[in-house]
N, C-alpha and C. Protein backbone atom coordinates (compact mmCIF):
# COMPACT_ATOMS: atom_id res chain seq x y z
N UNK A 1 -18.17 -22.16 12.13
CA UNK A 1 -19.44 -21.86 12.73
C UNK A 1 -20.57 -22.39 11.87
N UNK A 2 -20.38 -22.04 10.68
CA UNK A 2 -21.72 -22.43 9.43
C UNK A 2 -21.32 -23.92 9.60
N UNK A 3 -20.44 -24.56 9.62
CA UNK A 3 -20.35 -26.02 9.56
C UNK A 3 -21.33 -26.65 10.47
N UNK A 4 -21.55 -26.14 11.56
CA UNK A 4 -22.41 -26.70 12.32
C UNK A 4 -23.81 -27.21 11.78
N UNK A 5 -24.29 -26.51 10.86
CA UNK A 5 -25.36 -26.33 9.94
C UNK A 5 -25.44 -27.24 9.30
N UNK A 6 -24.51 -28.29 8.76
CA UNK A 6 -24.23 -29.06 7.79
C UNK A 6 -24.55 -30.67 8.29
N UNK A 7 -24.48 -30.61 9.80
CA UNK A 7 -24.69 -31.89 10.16
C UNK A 7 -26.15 -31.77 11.11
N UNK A 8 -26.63 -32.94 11.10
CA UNK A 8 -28.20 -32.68 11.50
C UNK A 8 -28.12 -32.43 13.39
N UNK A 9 -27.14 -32.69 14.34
CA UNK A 9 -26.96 -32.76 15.23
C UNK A 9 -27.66 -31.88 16.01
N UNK A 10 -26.89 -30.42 15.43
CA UNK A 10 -28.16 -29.49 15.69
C UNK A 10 -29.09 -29.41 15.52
N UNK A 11 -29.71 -29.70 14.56
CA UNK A 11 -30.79 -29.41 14.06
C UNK A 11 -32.20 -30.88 15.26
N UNK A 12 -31.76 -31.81 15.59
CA UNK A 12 -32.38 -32.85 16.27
C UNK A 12 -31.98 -32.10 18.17
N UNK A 13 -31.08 -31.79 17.90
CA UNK A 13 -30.99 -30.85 19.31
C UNK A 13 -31.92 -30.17 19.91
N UNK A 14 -32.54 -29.23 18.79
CA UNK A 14 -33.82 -28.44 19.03
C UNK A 14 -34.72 -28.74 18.40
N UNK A 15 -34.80 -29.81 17.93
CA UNK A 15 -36.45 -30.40 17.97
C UNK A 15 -37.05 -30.23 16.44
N UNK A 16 -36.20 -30.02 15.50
CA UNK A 16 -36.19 -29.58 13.78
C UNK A 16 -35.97 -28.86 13.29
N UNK A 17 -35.85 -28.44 12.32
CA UNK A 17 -35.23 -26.76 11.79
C UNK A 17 -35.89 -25.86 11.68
N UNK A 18 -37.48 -25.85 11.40
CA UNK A 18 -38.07 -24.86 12.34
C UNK A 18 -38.14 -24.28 13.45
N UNK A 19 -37.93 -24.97 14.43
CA UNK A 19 -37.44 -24.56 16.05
C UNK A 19 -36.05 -24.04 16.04
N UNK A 20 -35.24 -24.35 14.91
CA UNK A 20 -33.88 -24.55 15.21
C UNK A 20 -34.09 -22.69 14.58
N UNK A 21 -34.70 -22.15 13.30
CA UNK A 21 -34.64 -21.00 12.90
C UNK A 21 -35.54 -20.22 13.48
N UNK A 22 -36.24 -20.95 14.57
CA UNK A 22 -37.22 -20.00 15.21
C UNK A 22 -36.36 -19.50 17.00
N UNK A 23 -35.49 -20.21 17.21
CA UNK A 23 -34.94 -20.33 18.14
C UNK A 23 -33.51 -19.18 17.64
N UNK A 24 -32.73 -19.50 16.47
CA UNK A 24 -31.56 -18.64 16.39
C UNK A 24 -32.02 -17.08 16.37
N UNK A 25 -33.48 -16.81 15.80
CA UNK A 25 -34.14 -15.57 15.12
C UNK A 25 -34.23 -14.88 16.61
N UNK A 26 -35.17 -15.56 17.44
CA UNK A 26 -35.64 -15.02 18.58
C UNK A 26 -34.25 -14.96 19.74
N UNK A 27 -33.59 -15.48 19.78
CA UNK A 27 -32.06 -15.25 20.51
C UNK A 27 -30.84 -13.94 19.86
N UNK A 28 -31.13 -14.24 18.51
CA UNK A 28 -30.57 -12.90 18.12
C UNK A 28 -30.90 -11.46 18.21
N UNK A 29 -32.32 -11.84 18.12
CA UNK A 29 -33.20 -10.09 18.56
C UNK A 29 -32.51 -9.86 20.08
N UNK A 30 -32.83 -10.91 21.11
CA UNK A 30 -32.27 -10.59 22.00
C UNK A 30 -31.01 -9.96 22.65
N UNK A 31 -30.25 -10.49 21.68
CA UNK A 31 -28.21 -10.27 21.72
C UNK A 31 -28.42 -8.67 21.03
N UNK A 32 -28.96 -8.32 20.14
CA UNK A 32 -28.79 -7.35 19.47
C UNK A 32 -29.45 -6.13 20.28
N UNK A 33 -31.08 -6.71 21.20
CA UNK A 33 -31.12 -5.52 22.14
C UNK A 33 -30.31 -5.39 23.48
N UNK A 34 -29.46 -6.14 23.20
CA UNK A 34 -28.64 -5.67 24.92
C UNK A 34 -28.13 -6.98 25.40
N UNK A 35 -29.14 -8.41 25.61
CA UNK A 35 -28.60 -9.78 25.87
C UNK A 35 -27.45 -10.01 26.44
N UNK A 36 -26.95 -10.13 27.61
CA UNK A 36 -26.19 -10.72 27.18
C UNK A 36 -25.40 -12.00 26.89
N UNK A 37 -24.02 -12.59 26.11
CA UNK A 37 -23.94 -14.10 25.73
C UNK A 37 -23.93 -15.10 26.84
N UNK A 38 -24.29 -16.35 26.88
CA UNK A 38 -23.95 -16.74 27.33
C UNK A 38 -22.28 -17.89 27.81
N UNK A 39 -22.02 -17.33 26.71
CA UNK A 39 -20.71 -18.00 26.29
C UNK A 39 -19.42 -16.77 26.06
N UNK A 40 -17.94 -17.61 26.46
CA UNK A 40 -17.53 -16.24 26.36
C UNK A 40 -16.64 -16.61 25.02
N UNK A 41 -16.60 -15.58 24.08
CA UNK A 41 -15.70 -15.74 22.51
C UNK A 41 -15.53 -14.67 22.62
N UNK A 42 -14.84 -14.41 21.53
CA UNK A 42 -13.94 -13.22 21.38
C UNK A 42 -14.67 -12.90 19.93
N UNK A 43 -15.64 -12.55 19.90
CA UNK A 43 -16.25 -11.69 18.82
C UNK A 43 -17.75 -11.30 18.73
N UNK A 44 -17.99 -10.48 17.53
CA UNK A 44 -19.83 -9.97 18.14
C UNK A 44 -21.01 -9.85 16.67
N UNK A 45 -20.25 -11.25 16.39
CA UNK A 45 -21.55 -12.07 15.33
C UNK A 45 -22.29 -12.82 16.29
N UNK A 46 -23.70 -12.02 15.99
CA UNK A 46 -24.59 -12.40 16.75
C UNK A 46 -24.79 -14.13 16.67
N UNK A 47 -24.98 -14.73 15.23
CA UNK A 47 -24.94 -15.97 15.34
C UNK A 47 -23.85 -17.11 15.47
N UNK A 48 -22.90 -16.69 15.62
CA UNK A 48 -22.03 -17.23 15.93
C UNK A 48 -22.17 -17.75 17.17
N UNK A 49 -22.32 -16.32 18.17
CA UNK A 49 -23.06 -16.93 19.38
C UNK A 49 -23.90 -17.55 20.12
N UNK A 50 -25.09 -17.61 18.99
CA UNK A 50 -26.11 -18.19 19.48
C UNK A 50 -25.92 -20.10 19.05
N UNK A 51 -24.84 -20.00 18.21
CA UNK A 51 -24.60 -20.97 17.77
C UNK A 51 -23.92 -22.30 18.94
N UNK A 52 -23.18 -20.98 19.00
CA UNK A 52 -21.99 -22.11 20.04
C UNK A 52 -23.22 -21.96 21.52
N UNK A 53 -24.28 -21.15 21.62
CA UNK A 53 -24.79 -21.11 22.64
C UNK A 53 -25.69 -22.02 22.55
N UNK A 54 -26.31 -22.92 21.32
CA UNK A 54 -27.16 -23.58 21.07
C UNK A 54 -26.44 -24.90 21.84
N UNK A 55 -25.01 -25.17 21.05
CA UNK A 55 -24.23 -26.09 20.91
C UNK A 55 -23.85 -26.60 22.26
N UNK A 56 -23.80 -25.56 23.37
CA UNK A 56 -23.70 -26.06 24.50
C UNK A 56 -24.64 -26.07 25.28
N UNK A 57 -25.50 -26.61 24.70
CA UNK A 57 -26.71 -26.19 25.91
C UNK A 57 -27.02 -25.33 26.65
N UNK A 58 -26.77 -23.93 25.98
CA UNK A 58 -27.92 -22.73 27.01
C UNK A 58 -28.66 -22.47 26.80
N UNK A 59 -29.07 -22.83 25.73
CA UNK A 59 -30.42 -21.83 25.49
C UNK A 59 -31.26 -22.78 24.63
N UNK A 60 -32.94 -23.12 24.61
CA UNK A 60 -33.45 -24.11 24.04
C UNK A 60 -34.91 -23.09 24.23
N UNK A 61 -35.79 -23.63 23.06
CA UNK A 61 -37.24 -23.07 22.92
C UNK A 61 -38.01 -23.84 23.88
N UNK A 62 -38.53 -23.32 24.93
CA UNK A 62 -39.54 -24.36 25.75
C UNK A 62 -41.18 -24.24 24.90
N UNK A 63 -41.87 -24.92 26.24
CA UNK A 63 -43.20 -25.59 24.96
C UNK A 63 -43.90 -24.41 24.21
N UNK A 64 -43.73 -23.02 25.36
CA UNK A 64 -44.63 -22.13 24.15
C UNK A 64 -44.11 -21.53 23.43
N UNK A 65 -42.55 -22.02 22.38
CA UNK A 65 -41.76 -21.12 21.88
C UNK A 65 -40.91 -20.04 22.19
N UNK A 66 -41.11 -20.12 23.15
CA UNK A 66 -39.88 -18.84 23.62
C UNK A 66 -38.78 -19.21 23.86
N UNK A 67 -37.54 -18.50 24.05
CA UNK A 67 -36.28 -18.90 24.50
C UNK A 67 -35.96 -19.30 26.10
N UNK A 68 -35.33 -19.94 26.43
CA UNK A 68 -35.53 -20.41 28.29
C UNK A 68 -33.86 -20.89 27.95
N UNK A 69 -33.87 -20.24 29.36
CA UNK A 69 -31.85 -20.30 29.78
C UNK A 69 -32.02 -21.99 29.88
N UNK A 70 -31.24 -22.62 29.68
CA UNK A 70 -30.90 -24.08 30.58
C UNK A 70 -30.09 -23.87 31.22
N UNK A 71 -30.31 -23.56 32.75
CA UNK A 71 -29.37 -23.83 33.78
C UNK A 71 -28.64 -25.25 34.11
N UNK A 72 -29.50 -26.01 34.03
CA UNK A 72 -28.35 -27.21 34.18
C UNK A 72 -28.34 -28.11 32.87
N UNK A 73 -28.26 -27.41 31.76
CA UNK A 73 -27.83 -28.33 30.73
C UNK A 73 -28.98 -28.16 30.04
N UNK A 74 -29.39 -28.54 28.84
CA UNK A 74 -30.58 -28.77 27.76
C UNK A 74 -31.77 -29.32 28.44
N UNK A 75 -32.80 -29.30 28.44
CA UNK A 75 -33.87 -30.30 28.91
C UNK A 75 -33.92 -31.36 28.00
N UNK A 76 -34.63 -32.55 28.53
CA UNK A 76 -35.15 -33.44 27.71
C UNK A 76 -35.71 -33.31 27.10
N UNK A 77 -35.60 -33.61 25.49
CA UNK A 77 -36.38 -33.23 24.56
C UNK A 77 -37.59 -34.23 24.18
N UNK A 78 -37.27 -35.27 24.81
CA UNK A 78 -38.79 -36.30 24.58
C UNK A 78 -39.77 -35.47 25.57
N UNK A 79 -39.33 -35.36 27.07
CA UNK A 79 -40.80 -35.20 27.76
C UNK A 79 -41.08 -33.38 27.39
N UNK A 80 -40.14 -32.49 26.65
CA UNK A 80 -40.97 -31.21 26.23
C UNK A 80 -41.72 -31.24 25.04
N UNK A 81 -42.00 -32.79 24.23
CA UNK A 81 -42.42 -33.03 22.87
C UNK A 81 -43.81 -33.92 24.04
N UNK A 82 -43.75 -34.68 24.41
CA UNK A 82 -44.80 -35.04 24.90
C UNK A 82 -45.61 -34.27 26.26
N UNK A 83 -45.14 -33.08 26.85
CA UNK A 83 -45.78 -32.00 27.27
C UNK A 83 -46.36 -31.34 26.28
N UNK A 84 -47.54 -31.30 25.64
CA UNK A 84 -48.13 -30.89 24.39
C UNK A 84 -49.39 -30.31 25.26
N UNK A 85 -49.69 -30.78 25.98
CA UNK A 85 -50.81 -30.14 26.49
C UNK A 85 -52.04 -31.46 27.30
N UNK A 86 -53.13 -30.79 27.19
CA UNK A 86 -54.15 -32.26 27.49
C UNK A 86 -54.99 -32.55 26.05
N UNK A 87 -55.05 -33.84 26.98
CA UNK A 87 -55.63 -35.16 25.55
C UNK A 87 -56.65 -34.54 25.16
N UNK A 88 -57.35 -34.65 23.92
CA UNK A 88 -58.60 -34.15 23.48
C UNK A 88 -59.74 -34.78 23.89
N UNK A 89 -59.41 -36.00 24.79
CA UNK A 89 -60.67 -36.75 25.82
C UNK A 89 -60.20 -36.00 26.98
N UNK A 90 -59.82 -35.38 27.66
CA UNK A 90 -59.47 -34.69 28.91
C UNK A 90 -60.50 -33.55 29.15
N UNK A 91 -60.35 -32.72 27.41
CA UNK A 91 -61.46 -31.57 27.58
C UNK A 91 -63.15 -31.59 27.49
């Protein structure tokens, strides 16, 4: 499970390792109040799960930081990096 950690895969998955520890933090509060996984394993380390839940695409931080299910797979991570908002000539 920690191996996953070791290669950057994840970590470019969700967009850097800030997202990546802002994303495991805020998914675990969740699992721990009730959540439930989206993956099925046979055990109840919270990060374990969120791990393999990262790993398969369920769960990803959308633009305002929060956690968002991916129903059909991960979103694209270029157009939720260039959904930033409007241009500073827009306003």
């Amino acid at each position: 499970m920690l191996d996953a950690f070791r290669e950057e895969a994840i970590v470019q998955k969700v967009g850097g390792r800030f997202r990546l520890s802002s994303l495991i933090q805020k998914r675990m509060v969740a699992l721990n109040r009730g959540a439930r996984p989206l993956v099925d394993l046979v055990t109840n380390n919270a990060m374990v799960i969120v791990v393999e839940e990262i790993l398969n695409d369920k769960i990803y931080l959308d633009s305002a930081g929060n956690v968002a299910l991916a129903e059909d797979g991960a979103p694209d991570l270029d157009q939720i990096l260039q959904d930033s908002g409007p241009d500073l000539s827009e306003l």
